[in-house]
N, C-alpha and C. Protein backbone atom coordinates (compact mmCIF):
# COMPACT_ATOMS: atom_id res chain seq x y z
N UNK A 1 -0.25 -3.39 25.19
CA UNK A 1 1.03 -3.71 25.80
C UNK A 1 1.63 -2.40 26.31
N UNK A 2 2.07 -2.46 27.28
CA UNK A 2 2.62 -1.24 28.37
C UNK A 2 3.84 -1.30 28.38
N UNK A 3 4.85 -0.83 27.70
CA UNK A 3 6.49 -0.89 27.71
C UNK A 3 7.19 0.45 28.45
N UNK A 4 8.14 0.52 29.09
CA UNK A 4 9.19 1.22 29.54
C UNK A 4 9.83 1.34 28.40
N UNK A 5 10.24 3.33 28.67
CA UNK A 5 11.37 3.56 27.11
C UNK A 5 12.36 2.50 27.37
N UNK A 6 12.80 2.46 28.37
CA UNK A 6 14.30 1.54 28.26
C UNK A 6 13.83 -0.30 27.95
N UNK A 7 12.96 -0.36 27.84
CA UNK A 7 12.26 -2.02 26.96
C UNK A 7 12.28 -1.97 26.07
N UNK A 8 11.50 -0.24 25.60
CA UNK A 8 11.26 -0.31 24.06
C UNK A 8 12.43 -0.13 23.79
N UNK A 9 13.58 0.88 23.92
CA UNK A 9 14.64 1.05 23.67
C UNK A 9 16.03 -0.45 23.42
N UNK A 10 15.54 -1.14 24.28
CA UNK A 10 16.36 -2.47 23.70
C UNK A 10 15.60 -3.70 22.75
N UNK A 11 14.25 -3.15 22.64
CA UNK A 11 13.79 -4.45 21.13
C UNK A 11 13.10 -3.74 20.40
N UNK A 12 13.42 -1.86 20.08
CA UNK A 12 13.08 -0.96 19.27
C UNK A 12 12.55 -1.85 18.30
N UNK A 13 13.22 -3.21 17.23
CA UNK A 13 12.54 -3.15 15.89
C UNK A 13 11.77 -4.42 16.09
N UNK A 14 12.14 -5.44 17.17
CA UNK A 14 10.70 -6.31 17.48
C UNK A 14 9.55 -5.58 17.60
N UNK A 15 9.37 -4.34 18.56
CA UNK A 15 8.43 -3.89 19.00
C UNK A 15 7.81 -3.73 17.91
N UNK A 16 8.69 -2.94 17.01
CA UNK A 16 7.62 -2.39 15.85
C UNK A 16 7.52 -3.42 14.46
N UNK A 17 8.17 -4.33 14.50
CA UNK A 17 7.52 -5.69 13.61
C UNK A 17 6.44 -5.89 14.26
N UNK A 18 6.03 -5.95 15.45
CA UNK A 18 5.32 -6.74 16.06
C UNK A 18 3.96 -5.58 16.00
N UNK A 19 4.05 -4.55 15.59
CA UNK A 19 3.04 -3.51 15.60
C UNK A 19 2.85 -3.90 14.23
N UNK A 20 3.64 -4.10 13.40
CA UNK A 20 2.83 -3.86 12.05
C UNK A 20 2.59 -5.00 11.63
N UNK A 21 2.65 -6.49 12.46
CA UNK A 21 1.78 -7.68 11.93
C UNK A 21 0.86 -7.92 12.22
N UNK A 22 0.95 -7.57 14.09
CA UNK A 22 -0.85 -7.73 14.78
C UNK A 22 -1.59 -6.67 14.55
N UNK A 23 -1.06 -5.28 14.34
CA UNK A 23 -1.65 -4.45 14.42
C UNK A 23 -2.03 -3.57 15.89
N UNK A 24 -1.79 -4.21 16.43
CA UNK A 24 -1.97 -3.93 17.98
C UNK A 24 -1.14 -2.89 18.82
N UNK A 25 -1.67 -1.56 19.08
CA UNK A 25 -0.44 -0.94 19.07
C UNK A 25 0.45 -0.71 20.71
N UNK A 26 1.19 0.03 21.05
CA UNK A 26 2.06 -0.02 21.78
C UNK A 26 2.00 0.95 22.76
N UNK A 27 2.08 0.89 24.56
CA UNK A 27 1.88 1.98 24.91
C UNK A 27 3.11 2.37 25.66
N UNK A 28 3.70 3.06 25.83
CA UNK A 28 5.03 3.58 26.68
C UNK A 28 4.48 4.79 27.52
N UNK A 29 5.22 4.23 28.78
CA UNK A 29 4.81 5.05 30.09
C UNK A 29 5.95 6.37 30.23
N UNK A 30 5.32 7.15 30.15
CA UNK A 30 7.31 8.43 29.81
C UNK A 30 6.64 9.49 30.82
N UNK A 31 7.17 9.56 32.54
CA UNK A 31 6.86 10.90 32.98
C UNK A 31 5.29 10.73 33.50
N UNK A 32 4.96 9.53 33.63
CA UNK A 32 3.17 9.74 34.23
C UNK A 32 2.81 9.80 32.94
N UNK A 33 2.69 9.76 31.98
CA UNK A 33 1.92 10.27 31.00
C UNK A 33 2.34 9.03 29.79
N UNK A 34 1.34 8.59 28.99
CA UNK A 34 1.30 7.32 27.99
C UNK A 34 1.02 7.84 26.63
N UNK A 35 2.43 7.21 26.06
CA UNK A 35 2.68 7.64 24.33
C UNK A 35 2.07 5.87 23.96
N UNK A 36 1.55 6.22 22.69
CA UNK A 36 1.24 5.24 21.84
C UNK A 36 1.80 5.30 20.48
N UNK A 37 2.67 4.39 20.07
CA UNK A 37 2.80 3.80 18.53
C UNK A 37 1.60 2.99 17.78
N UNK A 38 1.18 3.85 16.75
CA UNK A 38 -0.08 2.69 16.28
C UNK A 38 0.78 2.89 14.61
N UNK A 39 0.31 1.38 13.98
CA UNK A 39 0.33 1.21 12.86
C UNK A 39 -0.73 2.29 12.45
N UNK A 40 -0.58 2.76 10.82
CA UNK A 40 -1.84 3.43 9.98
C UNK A 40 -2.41 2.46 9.58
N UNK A 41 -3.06 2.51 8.69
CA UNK A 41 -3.89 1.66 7.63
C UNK A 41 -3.47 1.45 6.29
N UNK A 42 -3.39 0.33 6.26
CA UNK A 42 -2.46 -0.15 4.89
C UNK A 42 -2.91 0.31 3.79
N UNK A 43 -1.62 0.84 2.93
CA UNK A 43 -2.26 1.62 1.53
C UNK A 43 -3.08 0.74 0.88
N UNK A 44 -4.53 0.93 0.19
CA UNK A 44 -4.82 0.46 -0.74
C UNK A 44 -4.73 0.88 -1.95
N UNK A 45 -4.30 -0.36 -3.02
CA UNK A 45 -3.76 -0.55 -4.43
C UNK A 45 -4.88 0.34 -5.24
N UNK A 46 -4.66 1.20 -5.78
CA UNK A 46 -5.50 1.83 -6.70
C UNK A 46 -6.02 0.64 -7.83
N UNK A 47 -5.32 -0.72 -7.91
CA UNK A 47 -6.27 -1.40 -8.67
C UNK A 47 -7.53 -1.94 -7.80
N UNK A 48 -7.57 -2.07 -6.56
CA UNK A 48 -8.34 -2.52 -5.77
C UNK A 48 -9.44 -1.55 -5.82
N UNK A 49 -9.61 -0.26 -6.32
CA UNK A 49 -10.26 0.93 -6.34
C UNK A 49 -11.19 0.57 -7.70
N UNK A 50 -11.30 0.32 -8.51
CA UNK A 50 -11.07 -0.16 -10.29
C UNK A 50 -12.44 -0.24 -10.15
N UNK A 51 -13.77 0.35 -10.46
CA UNK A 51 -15.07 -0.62 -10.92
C UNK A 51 -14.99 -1.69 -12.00
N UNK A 52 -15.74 -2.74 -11.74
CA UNK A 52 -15.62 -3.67 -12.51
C UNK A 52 -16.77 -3.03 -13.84
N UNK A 53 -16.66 -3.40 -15.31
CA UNK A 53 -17.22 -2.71 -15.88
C UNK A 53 -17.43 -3.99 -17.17
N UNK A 54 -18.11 -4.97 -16.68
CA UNK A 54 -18.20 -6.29 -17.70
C UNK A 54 -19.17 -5.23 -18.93
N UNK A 55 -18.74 -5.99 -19.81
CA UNK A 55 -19.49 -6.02 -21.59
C UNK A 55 -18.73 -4.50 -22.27
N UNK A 56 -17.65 -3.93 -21.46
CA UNK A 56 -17.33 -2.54 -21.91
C UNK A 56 -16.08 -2.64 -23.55
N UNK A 57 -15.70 -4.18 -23.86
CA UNK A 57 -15.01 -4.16 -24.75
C UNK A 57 -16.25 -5.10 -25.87
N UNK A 58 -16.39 -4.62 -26.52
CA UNK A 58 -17.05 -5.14 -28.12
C UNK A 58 -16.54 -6.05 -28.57
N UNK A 59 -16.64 -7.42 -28.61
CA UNK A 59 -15.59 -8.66 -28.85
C UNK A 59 -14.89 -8.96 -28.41
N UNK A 60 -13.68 -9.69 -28.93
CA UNK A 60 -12.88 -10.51 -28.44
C UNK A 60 -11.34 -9.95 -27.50
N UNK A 61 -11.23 -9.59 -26.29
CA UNK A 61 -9.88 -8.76 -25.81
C UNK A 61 -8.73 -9.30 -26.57
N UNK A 62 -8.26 -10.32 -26.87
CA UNK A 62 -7.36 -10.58 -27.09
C UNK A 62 -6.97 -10.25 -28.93
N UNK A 63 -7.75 -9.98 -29.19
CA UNK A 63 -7.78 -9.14 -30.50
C UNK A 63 -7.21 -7.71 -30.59
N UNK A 64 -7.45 -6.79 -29.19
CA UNK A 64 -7.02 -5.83 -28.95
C UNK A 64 -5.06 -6.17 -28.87
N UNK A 65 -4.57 -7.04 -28.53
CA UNK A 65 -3.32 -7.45 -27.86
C UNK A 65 -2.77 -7.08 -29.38
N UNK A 66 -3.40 -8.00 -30.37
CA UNK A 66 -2.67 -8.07 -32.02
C UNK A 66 -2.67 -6.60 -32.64
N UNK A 67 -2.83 -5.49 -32.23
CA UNK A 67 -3.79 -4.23 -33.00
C UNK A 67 -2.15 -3.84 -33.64
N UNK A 68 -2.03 -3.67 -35.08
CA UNK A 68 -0.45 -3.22 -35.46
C UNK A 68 -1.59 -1.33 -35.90
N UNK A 69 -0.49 -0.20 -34.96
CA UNK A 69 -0.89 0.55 -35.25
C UNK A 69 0.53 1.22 -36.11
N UNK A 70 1.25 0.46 -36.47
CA UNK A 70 2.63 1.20 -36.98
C UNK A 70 2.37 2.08 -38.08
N UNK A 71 1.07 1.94 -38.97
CA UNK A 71 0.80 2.49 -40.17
C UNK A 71 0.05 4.09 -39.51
N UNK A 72 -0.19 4.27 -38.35
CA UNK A 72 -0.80 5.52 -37.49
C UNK A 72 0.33 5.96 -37.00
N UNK A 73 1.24 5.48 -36.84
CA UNK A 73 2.43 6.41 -36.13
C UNK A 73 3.28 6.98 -36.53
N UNK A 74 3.60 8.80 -36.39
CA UNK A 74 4.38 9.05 -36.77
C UNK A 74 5.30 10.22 -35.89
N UNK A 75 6.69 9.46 -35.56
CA UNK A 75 7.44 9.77 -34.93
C UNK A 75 7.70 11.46 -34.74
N UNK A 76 7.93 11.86 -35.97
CA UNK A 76 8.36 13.58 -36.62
C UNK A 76 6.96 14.28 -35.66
N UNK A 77 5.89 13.09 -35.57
CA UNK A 77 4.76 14.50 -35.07
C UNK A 77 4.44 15.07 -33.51
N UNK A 78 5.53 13.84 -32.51
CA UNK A 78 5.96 14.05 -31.30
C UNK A 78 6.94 14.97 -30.93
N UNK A 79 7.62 15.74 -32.04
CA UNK A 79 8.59 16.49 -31.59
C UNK A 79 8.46 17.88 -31.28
């Protein structure tokens, strides 16, 4: 899409909704010469990063949830 500053300048935040849903980016004609707005690439979630790592817990997970470590903790030794 080929916009004039003064186009982009009156639907400044359509334009750029509209860049960051299609992805498709934007070209403005300024002086003979063509600026482009491009979206980046959407952060990916460092859980999306995660290897999957089946059989790595020894029994039952939800056993881990119950674990009372209150008899291991002692406050005085964080200070």
């Amino acid at each position: 899409m080929l916009l004039t500053p003064s186009k982009l300048r009156q639907d400044i935040y359509n334009v750029l909704d509209g860049i960051l849903e299609t992805g498709m980016p934007v070209e403005i004609e300024r002086k003979g010469r063509i600026l482009r707005i491009v979206a980046d690439a959407p952060p990916v979630s460092r859980l999306a990063l995660m290897r999957s790592r089946p059989g790595l817990i020894n029994g039952n997970p939800e056993d881990l949830a119950e674990l009372d470590w209150s008899a291991n903790w002692n406050p005085e030794a964080n200070l």
